[in-house]
Protein backbone atom coordinates (compact mmCIF):
# COMPACT_ATOMS: atom_id res chain seq x y z
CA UNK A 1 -17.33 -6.73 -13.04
CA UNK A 2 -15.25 -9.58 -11.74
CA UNK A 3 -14.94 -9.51 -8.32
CA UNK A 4 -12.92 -11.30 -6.64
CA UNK A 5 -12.64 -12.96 -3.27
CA UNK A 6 -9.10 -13.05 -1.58
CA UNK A 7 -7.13 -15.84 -1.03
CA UNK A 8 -4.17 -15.62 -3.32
CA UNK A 9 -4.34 -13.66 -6.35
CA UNK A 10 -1.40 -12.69 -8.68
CA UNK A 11 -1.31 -9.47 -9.95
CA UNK A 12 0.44 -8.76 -13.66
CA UNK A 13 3.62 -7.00 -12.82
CA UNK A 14 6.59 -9.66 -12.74
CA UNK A 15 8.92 -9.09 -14.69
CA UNK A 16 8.45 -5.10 -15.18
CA UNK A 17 10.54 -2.45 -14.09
CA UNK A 18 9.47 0.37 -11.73
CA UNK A 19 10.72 3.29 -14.32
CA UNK A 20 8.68 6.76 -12.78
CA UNK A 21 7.08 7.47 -9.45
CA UNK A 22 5.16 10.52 -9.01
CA UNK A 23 3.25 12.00 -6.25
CA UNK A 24 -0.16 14.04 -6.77
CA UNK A 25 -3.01 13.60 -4.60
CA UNK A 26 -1.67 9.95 -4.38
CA UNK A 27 1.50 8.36 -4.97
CA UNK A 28 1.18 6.73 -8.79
CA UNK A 29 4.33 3.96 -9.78
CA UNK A 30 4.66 3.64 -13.54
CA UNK A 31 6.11 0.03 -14.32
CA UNK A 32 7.27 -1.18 -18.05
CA UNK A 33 9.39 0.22 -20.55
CA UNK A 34 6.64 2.21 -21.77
CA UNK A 35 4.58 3.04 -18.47
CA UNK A 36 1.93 0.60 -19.57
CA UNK A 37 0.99 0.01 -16.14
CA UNK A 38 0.33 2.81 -13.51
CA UNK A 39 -0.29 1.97 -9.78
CA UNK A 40 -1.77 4.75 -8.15
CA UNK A 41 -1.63 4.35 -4.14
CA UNK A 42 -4.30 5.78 -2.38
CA UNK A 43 -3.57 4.60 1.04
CA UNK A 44 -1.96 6.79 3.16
CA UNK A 45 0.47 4.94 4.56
CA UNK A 46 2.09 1.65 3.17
CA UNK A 47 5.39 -0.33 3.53
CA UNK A 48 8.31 -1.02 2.30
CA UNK A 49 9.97 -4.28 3.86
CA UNK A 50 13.58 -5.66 3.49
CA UNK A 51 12.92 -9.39 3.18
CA UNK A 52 16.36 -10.49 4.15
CA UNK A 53 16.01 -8.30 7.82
CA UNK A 54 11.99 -7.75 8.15
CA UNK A 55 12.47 -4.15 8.64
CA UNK A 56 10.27 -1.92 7.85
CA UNK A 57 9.68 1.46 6.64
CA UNK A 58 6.39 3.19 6.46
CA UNK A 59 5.73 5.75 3.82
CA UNK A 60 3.35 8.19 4.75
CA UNK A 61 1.75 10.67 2.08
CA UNK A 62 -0.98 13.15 2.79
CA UNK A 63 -1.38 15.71 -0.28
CA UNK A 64 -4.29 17.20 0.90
CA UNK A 65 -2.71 18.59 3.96
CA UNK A 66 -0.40 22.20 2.18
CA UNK A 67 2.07 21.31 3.24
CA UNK A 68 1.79 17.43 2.96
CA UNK A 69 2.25 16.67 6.31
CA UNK A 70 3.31 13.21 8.03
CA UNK A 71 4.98 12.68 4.66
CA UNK A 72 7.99 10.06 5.27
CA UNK A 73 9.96 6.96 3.62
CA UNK A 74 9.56 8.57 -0.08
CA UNK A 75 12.88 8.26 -0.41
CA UNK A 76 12.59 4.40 0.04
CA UNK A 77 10.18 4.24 -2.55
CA UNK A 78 12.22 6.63 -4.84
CA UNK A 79 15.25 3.66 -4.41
CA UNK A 80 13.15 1.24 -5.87
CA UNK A 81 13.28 2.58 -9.38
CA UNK A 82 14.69 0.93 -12.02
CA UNK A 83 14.31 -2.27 -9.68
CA UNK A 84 12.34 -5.13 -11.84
CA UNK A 85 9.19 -6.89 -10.28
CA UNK A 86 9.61 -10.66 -9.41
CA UNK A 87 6.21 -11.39 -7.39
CA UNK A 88 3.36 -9.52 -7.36
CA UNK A 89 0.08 -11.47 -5.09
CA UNK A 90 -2.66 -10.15 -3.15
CA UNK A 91 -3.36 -12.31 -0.34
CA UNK A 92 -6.02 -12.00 2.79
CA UNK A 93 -5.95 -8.28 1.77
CA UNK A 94 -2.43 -7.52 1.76
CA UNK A 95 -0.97 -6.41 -1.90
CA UNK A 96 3.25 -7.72 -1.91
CA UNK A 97 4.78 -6.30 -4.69
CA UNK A 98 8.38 -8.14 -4.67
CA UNK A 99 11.29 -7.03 -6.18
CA UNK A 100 14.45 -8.07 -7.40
CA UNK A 101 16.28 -6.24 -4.72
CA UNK A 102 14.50 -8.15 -2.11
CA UNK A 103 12.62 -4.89 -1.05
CA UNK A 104 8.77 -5.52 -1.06
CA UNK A 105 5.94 -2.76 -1.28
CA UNK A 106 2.99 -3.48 0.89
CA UNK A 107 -0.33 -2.41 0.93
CA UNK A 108 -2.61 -3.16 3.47
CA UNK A 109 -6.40 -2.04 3.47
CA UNK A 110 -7.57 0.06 6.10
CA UNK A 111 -9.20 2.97 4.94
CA UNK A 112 -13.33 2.93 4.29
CA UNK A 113 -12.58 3.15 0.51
CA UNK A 114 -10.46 2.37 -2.53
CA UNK A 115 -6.85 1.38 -1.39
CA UNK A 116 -5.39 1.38 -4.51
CA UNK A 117 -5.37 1.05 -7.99
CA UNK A 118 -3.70 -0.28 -11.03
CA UNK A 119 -4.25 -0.32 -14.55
CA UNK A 120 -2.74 -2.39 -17.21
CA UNK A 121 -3.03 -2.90 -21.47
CA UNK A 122 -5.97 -5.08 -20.63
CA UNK A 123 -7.30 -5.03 -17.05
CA UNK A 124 -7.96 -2.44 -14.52
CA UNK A 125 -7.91 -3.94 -10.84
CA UNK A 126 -9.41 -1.99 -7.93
CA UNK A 127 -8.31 -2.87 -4.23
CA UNK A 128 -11.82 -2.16 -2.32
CA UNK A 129 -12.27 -1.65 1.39
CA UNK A 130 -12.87 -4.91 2.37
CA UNK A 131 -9.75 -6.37 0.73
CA UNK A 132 -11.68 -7.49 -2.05
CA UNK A 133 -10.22 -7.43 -5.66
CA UNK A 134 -12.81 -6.06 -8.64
CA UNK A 135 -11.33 -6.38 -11.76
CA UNK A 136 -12.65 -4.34 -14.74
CA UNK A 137 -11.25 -4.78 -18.63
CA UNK A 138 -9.58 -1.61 -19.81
């Protein structure tokens, strides 16, 4: 296990495109041509910032409430598809994942256990409670 203390680390997504988002007991974003990587949120809220305006939107998923309740901005997230990844970084906690419509997914820690998650050809990375990094090879 390689874990990792924050500062700035880069995370391997530039240059791939969001192609599938689906929502189970977390939201999970497929990225690359062939869904090689997979992204599976399990914070329950997150946001989606315009980087030209600073607005925000949060996105809100709870499965495990029938129906999900305080479920709002998946529609924002749904936009982002197709969209290609030019910056991905965790920094002081905070996961950016830029893209090339100057929307930016963030994921901010807050939660007493794994934030999220994402797995790639080589690497699996695990955000941990304490904004920490662990990286595992696949």
């Amino acid at each position: 296990m390689d874990d990792e203390v924050l500062g700035a680390m880069s995370i391997p997504l530039s240059g791939e495109k969001l192609v599938e988002v689906s929502f189970d007991m977390n939201i999970v974003a497929h990225f690359g041509q062939e869904r090689q990587f997979r992204l599976r949120i399990m914070e329950e809220e997150f946001a989606i910032v315009d980087q030209r305006t600073s607005a925000r939107v949060a996105v809100q998923y709870a499965a495990w409430n029938e129906p999900p309740s305080n479920s709002s901005g998946i529609s924002d997230i749904v936009m982002l598809l197709n969209r290609s990844v030019v910056r991905s970084v965790v920094e002081d906690g905070l996961f950016t994942i830029s893209f090339d419509n100057e929307q930016d997914i963030q994921i901010r820690p807050t939660r007493p256990y794994e934030v999220w998650s994402l797995e790639t050809p080589s690497e699996t990375y695990f955000c941990l409670p304490d904004g920490k990094v662990a990286v595992f090879p696949t």
